[in-house]
C-alpha atoms as a PDB file:
ATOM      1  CA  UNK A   1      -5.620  38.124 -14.235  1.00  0.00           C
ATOM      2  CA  UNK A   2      -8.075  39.232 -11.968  1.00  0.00           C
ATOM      3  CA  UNK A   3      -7.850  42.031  -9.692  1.00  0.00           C
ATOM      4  CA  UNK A   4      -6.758  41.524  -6.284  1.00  0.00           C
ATOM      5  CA  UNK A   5      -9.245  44.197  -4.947  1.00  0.00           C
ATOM      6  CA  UNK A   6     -12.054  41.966  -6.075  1.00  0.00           C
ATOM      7  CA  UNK A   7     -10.666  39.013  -4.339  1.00  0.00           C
ATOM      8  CA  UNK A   8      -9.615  40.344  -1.289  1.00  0.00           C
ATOM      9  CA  UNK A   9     -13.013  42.447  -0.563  1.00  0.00           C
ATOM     10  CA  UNK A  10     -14.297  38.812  -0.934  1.00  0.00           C
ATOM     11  CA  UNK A  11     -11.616  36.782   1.690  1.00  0.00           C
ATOM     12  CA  UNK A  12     -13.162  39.430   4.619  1.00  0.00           C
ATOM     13  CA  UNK A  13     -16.574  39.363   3.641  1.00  0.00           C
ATOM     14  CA  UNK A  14     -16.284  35.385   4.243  1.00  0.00           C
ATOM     15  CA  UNK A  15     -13.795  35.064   6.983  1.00  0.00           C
ATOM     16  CA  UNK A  16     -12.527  31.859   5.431  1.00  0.00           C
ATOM     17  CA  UNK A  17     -12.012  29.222   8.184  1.00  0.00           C
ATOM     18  CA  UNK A  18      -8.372  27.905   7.348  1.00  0.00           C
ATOM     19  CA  UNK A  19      -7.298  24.270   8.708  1.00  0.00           C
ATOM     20  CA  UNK A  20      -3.546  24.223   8.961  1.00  0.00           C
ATOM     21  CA  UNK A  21      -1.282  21.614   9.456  1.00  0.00           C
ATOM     22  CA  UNK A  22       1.984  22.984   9.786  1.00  0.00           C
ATOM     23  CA  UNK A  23       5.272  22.964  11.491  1.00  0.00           C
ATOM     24  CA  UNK A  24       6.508  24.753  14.970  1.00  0.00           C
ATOM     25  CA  UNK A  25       8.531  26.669  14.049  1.00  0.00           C
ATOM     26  CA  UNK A  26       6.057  29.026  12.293  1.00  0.00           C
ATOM     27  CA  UNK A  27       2.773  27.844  13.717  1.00  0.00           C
ATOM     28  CA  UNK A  28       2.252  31.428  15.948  1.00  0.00           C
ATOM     29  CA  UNK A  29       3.330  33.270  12.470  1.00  0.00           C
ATOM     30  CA  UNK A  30       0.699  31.809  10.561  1.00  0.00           C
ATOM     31  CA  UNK A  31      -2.615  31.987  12.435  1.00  0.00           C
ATOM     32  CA  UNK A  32      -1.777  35.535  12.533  1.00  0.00           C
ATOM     33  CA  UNK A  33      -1.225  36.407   9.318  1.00  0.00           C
ATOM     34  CA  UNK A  34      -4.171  34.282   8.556  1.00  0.00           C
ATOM     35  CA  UNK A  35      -6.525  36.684  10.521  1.00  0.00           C
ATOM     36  CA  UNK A  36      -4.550  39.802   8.974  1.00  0.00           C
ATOM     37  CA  UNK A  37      -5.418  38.218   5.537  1.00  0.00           C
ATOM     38  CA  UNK A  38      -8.899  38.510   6.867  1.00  0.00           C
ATOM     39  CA  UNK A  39      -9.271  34.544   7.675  1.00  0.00           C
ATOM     40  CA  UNK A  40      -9.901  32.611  10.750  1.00  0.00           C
ATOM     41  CA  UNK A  41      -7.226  30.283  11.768  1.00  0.00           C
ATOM     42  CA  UNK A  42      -7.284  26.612  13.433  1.00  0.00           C
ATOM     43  CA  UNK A  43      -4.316  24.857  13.930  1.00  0.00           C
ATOM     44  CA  UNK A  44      -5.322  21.023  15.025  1.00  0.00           C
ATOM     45  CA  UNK A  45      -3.017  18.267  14.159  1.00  0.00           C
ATOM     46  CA  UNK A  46      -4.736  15.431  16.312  1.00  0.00           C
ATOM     47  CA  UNK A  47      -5.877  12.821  14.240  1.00  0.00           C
ATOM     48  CA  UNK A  48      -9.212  11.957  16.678  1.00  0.00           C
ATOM     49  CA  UNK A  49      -9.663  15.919  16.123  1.00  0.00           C
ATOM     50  CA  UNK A  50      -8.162  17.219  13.079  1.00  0.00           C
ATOM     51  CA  UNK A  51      -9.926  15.358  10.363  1.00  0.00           C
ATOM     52  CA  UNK A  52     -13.713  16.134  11.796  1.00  0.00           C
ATOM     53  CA  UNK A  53     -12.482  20.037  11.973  1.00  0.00           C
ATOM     54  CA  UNK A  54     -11.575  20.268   8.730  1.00  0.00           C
ATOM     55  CA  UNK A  55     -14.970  18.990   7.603  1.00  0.00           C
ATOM     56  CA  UNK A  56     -16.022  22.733   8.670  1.00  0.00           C
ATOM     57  CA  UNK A  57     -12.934  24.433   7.078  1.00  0.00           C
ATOM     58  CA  UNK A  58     -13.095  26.229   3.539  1.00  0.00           C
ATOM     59  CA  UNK A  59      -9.599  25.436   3.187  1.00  0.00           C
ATOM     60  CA  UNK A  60      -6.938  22.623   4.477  1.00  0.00           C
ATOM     61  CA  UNK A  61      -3.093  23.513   4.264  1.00  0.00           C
ATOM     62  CA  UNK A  62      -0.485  20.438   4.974  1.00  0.00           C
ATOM     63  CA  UNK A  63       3.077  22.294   5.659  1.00  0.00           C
ATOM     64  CA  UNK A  64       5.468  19.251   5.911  1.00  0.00           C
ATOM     65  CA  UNK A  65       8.210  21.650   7.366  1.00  0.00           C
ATOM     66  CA  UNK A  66       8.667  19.811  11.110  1.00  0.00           C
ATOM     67  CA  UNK A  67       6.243  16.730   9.889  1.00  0.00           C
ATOM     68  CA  UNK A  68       6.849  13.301  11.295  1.00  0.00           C
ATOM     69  CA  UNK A  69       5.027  10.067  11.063  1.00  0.00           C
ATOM     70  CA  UNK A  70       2.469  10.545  13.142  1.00  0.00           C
ATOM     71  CA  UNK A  71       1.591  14.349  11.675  1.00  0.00           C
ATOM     72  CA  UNK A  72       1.643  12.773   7.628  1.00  0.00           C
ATOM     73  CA  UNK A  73      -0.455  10.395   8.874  1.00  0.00           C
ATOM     74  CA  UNK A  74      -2.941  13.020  10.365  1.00  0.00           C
ATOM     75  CA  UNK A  75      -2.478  15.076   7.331  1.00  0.00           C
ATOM     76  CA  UNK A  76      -3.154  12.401   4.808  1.00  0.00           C
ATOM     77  CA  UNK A  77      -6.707  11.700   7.283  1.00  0.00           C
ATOM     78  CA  UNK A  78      -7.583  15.637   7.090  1.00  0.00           C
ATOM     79  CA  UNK A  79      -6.491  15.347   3.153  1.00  0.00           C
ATOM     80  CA  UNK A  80      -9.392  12.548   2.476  1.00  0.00           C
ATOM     81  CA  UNK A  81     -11.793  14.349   4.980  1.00  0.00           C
ATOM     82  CA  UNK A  82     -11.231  17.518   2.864  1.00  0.00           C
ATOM     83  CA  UNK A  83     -11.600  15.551  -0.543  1.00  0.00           C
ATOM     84  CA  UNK A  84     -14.751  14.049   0.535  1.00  0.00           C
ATOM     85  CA  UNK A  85     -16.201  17.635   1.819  1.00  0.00           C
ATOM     86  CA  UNK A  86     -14.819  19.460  -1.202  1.00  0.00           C
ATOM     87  CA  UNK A  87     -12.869  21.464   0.921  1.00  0.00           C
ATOM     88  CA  UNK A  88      -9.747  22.488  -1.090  1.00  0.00           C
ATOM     89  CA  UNK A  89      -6.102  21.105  -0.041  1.00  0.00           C
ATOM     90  CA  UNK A  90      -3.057  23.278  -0.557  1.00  0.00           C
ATOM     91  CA  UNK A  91       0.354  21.484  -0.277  1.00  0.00           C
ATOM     92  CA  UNK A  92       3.436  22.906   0.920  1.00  0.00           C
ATOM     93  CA  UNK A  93       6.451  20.571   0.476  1.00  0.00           C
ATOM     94  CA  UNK A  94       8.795  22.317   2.538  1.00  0.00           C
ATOM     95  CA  UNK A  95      12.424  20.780   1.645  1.00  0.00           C
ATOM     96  CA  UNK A  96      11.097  17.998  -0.365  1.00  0.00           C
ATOM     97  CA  UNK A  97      14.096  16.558  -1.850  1.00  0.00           C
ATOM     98  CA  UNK A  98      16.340  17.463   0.635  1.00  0.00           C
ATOM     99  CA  UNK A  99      15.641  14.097   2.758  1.00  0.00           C
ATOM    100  CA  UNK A 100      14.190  10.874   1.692  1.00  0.00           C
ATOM    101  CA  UNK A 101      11.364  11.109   4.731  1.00  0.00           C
ATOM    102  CA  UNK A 102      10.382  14.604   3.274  1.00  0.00           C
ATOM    103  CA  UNK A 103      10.264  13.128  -0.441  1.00  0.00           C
ATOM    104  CA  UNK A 104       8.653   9.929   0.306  1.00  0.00           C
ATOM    105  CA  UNK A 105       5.978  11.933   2.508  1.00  0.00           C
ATOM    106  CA  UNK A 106       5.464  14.526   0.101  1.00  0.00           C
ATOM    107  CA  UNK A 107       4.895  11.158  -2.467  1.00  0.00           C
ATOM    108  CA  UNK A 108       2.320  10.103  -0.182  1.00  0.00           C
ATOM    109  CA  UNK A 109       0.210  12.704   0.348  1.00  0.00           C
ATOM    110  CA  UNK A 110      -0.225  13.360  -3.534  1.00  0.00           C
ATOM    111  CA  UNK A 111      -1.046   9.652  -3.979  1.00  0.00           C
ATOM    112  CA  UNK A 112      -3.693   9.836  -1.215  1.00  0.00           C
ATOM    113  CA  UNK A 113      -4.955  12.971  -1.282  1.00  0.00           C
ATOM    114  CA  UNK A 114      -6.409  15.222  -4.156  1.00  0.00           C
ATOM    115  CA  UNK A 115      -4.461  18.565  -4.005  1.00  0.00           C
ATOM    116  CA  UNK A 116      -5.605  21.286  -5.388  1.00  0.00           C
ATOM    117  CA  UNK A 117      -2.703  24.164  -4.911  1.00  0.00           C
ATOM    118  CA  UNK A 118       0.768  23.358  -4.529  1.00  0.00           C
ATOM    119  CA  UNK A 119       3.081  25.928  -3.447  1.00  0.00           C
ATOM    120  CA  UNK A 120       6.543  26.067  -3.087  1.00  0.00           C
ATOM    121  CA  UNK A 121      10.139  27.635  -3.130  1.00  0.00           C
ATOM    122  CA  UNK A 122      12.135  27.660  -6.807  1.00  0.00           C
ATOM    123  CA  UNK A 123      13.979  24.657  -5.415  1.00  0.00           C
ATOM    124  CA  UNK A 124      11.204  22.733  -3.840  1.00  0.00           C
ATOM    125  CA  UNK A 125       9.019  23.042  -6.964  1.00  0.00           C
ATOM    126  CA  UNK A 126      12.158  22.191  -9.260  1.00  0.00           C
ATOM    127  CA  UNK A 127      12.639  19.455  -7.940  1.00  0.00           C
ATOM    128  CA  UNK A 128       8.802  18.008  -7.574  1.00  0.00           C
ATOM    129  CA  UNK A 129       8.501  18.979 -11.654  1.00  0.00           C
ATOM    130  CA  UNK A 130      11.356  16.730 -12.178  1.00  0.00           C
ATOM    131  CA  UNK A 131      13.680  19.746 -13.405  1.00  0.00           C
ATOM    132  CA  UNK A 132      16.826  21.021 -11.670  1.00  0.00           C
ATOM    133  CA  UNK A 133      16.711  22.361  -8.453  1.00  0.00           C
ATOM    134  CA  UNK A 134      18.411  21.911  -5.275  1.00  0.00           C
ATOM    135  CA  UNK A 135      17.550  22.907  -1.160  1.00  0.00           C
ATOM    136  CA  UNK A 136      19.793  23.243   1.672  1.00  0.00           C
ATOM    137  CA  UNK A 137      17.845  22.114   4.250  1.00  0.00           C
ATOM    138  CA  UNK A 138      14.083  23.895   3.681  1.00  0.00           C
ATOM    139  CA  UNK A 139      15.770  26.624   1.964  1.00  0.00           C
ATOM    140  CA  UNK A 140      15.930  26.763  -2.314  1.00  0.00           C
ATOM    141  CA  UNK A 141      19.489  27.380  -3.446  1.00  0.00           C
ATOM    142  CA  UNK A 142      18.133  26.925  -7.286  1.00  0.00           C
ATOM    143  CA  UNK A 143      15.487  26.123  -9.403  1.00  0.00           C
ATOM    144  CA  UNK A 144      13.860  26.168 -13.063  1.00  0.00           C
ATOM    145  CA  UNK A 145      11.564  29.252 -13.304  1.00  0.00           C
ATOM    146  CA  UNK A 146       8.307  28.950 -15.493  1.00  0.00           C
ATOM    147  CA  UNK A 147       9.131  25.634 -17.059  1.00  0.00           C
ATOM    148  CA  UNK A 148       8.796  23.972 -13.592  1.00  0.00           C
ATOM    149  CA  UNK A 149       5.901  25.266 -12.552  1.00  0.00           C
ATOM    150  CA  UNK A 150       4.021  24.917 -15.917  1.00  0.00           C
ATOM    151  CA  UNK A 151       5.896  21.238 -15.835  1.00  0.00           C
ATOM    152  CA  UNK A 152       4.529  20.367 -12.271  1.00  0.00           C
ATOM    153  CA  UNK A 153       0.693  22.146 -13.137  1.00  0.00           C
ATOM    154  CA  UNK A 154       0.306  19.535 -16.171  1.00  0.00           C
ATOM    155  CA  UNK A 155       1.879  16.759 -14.403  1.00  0.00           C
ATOM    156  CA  UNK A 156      -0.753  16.840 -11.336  1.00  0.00           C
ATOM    157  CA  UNK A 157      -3.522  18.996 -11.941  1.00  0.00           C
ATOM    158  CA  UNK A 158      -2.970  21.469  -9.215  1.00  0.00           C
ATOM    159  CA  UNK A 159      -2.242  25.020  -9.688  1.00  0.00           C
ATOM    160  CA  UNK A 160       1.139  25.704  -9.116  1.00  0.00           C
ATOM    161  CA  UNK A 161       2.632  28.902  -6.962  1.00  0.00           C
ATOM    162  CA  UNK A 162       6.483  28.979  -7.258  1.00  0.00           C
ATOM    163  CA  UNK A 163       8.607  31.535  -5.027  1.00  0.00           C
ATOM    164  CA  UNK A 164      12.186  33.043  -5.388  1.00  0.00           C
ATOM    165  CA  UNK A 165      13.090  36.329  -6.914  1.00  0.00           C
ATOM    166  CA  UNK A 166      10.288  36.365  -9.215  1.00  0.00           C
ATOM    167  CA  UNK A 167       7.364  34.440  -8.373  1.00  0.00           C
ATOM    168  CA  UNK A 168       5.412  32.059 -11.167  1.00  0.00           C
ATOM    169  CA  UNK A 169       1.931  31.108 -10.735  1.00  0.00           C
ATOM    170  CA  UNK A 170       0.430  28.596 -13.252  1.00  0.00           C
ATOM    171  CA  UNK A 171      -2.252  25.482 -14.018  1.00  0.00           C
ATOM    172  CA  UNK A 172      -0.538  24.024 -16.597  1.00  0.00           C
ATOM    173  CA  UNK A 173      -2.528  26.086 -19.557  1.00  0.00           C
ATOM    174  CA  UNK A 174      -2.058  29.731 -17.665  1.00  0.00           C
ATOM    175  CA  UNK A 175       1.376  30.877 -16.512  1.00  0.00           C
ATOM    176  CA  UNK A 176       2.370  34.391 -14.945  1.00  0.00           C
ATOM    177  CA  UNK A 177       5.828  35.896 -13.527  1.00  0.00           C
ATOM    178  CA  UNK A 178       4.957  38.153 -10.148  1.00  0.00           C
ATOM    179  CA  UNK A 179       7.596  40.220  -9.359  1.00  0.00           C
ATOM    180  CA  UNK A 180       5.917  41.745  -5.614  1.00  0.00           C
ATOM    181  CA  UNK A 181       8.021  41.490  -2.427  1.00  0.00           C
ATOM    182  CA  UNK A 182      11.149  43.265  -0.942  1.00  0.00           C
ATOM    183  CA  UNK A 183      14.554  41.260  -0.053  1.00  0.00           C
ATOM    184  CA  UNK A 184      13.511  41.456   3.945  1.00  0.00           C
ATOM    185  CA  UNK A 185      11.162  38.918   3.450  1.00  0.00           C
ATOM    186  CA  UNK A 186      13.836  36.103   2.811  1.00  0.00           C
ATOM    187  CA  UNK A 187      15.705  37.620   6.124  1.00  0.00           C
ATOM    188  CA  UNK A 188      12.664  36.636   8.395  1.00  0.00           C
ATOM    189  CA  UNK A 189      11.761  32.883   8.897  1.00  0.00           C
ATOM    190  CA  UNK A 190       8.320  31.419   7.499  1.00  0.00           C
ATOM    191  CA  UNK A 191       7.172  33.541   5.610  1.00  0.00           C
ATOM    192  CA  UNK A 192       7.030  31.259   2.767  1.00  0.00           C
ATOM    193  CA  UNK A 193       4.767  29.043   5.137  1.00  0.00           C
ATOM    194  CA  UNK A 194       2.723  32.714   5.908  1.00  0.00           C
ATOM    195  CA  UNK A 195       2.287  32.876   2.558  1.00  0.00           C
ATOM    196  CA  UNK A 196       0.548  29.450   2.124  1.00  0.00           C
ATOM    197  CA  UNK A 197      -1.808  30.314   5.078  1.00  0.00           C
ATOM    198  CA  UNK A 198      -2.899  33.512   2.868  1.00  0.00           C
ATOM    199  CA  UNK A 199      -3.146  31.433  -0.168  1.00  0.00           C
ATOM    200  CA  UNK A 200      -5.263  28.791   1.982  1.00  0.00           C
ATOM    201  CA  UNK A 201      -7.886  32.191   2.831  1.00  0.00           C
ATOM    202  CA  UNK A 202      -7.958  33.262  -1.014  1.00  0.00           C
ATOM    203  CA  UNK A 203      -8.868  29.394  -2.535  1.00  0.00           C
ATOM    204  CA  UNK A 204     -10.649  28.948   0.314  1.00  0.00           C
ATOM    205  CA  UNK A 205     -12.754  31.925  -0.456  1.00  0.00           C
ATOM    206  CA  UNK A 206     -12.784  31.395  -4.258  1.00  0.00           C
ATOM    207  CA  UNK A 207     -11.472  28.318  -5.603  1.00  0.00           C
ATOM    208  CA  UNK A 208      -8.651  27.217  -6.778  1.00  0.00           C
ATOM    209  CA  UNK A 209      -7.313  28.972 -10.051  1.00  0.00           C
ATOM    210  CA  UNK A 210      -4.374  31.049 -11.223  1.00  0.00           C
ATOM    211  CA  UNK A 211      -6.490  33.903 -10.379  1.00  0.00           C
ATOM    212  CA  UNK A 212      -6.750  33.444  -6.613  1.00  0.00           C
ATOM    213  CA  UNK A 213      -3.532  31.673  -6.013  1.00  0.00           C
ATOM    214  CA  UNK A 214      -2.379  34.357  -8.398  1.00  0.00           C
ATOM    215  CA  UNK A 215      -3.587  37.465  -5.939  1.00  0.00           C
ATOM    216  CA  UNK A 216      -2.495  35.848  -3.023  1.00  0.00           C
ATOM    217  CA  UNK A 217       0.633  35.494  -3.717  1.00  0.00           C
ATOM    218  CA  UNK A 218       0.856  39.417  -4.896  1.00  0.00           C
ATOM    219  CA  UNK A 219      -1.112  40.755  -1.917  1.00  0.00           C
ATOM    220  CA  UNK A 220       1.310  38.932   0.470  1.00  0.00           C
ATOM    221  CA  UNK A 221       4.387  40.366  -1.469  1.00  0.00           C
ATOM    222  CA  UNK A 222       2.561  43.958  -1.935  1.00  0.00           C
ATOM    223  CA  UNK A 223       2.825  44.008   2.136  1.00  0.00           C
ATOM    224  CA  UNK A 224       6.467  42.867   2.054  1.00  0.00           C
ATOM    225  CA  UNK A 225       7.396  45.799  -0.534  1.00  0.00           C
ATOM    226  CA  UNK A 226       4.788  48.435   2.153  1.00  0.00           C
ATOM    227  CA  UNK A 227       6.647  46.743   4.891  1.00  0.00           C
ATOM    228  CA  UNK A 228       9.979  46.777   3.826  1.00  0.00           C
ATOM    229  CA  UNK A 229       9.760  50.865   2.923  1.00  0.00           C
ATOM    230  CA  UNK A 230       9.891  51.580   6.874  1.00  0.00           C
ATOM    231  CA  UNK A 231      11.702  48.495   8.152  1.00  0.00           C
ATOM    232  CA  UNK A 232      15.043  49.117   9.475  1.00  0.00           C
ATOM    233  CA  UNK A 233      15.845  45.188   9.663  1.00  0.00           C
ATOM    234  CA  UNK A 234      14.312  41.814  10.233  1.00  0.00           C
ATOM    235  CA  UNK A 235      13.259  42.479  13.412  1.00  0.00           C
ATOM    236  CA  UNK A 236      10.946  45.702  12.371  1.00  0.00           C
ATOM    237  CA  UNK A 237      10.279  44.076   9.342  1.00  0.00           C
ATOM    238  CA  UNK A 238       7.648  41.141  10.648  1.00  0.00           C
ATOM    239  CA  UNK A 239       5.238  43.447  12.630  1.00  0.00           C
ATOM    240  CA  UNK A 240       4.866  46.039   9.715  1.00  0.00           C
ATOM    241  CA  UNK A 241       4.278  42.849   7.691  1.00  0.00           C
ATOM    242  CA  UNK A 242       1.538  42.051   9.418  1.00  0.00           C
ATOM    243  CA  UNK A 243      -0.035  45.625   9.446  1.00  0.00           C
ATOM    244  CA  UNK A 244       0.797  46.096   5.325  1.00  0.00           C
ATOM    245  CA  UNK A 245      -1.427  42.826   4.913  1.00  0.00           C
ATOM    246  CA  UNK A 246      -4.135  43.882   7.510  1.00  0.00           C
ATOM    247  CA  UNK A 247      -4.578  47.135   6.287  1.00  0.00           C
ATOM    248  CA  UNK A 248      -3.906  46.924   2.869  1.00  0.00           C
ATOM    249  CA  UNK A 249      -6.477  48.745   0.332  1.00  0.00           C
ATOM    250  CA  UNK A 250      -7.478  46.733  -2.591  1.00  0.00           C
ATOM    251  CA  UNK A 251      -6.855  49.587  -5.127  1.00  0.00           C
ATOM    252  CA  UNK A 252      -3.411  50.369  -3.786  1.00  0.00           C
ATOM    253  CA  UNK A 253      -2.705  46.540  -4.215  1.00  0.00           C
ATOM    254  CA  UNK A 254      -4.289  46.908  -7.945  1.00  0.00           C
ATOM    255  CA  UNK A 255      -1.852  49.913  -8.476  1.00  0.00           C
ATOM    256  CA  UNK A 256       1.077  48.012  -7.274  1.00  0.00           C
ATOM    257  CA  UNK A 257       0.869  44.614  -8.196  1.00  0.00           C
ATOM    258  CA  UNK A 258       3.451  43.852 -11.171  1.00  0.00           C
ATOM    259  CA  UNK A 259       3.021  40.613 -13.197  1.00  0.00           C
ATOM    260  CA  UNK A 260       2.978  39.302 -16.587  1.00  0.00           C
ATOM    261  CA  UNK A 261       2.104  36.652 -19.257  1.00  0.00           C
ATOM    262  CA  UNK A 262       4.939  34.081 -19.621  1.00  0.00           C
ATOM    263  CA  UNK A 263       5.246  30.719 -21.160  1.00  0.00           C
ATOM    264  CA  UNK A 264       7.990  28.423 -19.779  1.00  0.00           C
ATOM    265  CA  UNK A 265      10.235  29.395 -23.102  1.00  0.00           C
ATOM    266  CA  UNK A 266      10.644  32.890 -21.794  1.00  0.00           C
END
């Protein structure tokens, strides 16, 4: 894979604008981290606004977490704006599966929309591949590891980020295990929608591949493991997160990132 240094020197040379669509509860959490992945944030989900701004993004990032009618149908009118200004879309299908209004939106969107990154929990991605998986609410409570992810990459074209204990990133031909990140990070809420915001600044800074969805994925974890060596609990944890991903030195990331080659037998 390629290194993250590389990358990452390239996300703050750019200052990727990032369109996000996402849900309340982590809104605040994500244009920050956004701008500590070395992005700029905007956070429209007007539909007389939202689709002309993200003709100027790099990158557009539908979060169905809190969606309702009214926000799918803003993010499916961002979604075509993006195709048709080859800006690149990154879905995250927050509890998909867990409600018939998150499936059937989810459903939607990939119909409508051409989606270039997909990234989701074991459970959420499970589930989407057709393989077992299961959510409790937005939260994975099981999954297929590799196999789904491979499964989902061939079955729409998108590259495919997977979280849960070990992470899988793949495109249907390429598929790697990432095994980053510190236990804390599942104690503080949204960071799996942080994490899409970061992946939003890496595509939108150099495509969509296994490579960049790859390293931003790592780098985000990388700051979880920094973090989590001086946090003494969730509520020390978030801040240092930030910091780790704001300060973080592309060789030190290069030195700590641990990943390999898998296929979805292993």
């Amino acid at each position: 894979m390629e290194r993250i240094s590389g990358i990452m020197e390239s996300v703050r040379k750019k200052v990727p604008l990032v369109h996000q669509i996402t849900n309340y509860v982590t809104v605040n959490d994500c244009a920050n981290v956004t701008i500590c992945a070395g992005g700029s944030p905007v956070m429209t989900d007007e539909i007389g606004d939202a689709p002309v701004m993200t003709g100027f993004a790099s990158a557009l990032v539908l979060n169905i977490g809190t969606a309702n009618a009214r926000v799918v149908d803003t993010m499916i009118a961002c979604g075509k704006a993006a195709n048709d200004a080859g800006v690149i879309v990154v879905l995250d299908p927050v509890g998909v599966g867990a409600t018939s209004f998150r499936s059937s939106a989810v459903d939607l969107i990939l119909r409508k929309v051409d989606v270039a990154v997909i990234k989701g929990n074991a459970g959420e991605i499970s589930i989407m591949a057709g393989e077992a998986g299961k959510v409790r609410g937005v939260d994975s409570v099981g999954g297929s590891g590799a196999a789904a992810a491979e499964a989902l990459a061939k079955r729409t074209g998108a590259v495919v980020g997977m979280t849960g204990p070990v992470d899988y990133v793949s495109d249907g031909k390429r598929t790697y295990s990432l095994s980053n990140g510190h236990e804390l990070m599942g104690r503080v809420s949204g960071t799996g929608c942080m994490l899409s915001a970061v992946v939003g600044c890496y595509v939108g800074t150099k495509g969509a591949s296994v490579d960049s969805v790859g390293a931003a994925i790592s780098a985000f974890c990388i700051a979880g493991d920094l973090a989590g060596e001086k946090a003494r609990g969730p509520g020390t944890f978030k801040p240092l997160l930030f910091d780790a991903l704001y300060n973080m030195d592309g060789k030190v990331a290069d030195e700590r990132r641990r990943y390999r080659s898998c296929t979805a037998s292993t």
